[in-house]
Protein backbone atom coordinates (compact mmCIF):
# COMPACT_ATOMS: atom_id res chain seq x y z
CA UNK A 1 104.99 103.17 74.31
CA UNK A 2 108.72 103.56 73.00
CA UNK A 3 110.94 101.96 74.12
CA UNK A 4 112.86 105.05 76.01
CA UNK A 5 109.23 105.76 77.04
CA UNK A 6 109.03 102.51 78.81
CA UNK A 7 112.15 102.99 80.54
CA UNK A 8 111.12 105.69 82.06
CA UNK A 9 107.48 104.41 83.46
CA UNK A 10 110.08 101.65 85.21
CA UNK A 11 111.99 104.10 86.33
CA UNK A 12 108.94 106.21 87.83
CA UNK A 13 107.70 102.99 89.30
CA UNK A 14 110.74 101.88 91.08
CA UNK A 15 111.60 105.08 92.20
CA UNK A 16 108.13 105.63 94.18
CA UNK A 17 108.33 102.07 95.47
CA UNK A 18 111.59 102.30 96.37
CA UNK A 19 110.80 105.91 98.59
CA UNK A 20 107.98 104.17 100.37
CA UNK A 21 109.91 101.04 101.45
CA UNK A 22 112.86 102.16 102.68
CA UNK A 23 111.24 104.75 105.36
CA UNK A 24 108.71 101.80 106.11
CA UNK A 25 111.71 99.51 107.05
CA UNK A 26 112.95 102.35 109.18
CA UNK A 27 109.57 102.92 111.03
CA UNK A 28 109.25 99.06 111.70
CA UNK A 29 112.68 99.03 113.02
CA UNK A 30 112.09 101.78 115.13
CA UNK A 31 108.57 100.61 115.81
CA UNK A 32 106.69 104.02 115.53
CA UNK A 33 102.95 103.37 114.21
CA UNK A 34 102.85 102.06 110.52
CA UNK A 35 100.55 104.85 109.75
CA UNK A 36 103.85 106.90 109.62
CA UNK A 37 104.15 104.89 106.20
CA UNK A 38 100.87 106.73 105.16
CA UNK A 39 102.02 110.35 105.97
CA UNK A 40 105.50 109.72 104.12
CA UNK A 41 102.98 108.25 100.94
CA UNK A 42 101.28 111.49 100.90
CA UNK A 43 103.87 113.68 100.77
CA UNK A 44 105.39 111.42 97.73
CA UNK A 45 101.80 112.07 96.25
CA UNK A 46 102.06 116.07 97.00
CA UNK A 47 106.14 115.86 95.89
CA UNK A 48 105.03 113.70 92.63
CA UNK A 49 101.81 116.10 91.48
CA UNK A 50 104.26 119.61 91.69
CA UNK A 51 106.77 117.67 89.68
CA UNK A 52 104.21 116.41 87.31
CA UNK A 53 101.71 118.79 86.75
CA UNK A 54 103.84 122.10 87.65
CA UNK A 55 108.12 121.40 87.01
CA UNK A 56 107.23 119.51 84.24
CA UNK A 57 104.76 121.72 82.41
CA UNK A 58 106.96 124.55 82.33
CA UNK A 59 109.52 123.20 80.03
CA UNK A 60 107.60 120.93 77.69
CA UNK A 61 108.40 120.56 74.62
CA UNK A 62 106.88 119.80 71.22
CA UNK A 63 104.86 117.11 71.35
CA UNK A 64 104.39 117.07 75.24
CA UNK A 65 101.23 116.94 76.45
CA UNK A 66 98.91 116.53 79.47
CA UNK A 67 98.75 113.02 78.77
CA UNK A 68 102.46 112.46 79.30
CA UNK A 69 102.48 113.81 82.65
CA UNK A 70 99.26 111.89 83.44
CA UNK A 71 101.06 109.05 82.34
CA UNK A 72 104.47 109.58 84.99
CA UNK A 73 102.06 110.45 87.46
CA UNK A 74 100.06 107.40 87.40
CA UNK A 75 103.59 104.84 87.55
CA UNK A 76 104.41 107.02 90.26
CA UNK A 77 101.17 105.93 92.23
CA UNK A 78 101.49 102.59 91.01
CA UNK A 79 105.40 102.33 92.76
CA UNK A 80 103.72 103.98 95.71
CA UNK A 81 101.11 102.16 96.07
CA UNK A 82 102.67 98.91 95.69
CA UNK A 83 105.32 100.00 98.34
CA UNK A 84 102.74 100.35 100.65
CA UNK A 85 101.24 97.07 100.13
CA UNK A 86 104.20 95.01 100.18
CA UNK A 87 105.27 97.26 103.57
CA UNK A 88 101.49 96.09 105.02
CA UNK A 89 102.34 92.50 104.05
CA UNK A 90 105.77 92.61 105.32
CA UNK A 91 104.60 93.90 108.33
CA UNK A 92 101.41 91.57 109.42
CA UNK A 93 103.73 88.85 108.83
CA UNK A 94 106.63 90.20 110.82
CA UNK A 95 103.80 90.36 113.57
CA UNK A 96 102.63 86.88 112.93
CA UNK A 97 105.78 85.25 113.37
CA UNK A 98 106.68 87.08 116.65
CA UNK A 99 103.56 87.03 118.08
CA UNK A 100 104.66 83.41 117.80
CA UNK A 101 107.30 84.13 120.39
CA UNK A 102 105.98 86.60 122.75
CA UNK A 103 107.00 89.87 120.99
CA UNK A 104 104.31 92.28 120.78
CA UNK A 105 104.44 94.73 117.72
CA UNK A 106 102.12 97.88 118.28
């Protein structure tokens, strides 16, 4: 990868993370059901794939291929799915400690 090329995968990574952990704060602080975190993951999936494999398409360039979008797609899971894991650790040990103290998290 070039180095521009790199910058974006970071950028594709952080950005997906970044959309599924700041609605997953909001639904623990709220306490509605983590699996809200799930829905909100799938729609980044569905918003990610049109931008990919549809937006993208249309206006490529020489030299762009399928691979390329393959490529954004897959940092874009990567983000996501690592938002959702550090949101299921975040939360079990939120739980943990105030199960400690009474406080029941659903």
């Amino acid at each position: 990868m070039s180095n521009p090329q790199y910058l974006a995968q970071v950028g594709h990574f952080f950005g997906a993370f970044f959309v599924i952990i700041i609605p997953s704060t909001i639904v623990m602080l709220m306490e509605w059901p983590l699996w809200y975190t799930g829905v909100w993951f799938g729609i980044g999936v569905a918003a990610a794939s049109f931008k990919e494999f549809v937006f993208d398409t249309s206006s490529w360039g020489e030299g762009d291929s399928w691979s390329d979008s393959l490529m954004d797609w897959s940092f874009y899971m990567l983000g996501g799915g690592g938002g959702l894991g550090i949101t299921k650790l975040f939360y079990w040990l939120l739980k943990m400690l105030l199960a400690r103290h009474g406080v029941v998290l659903p």
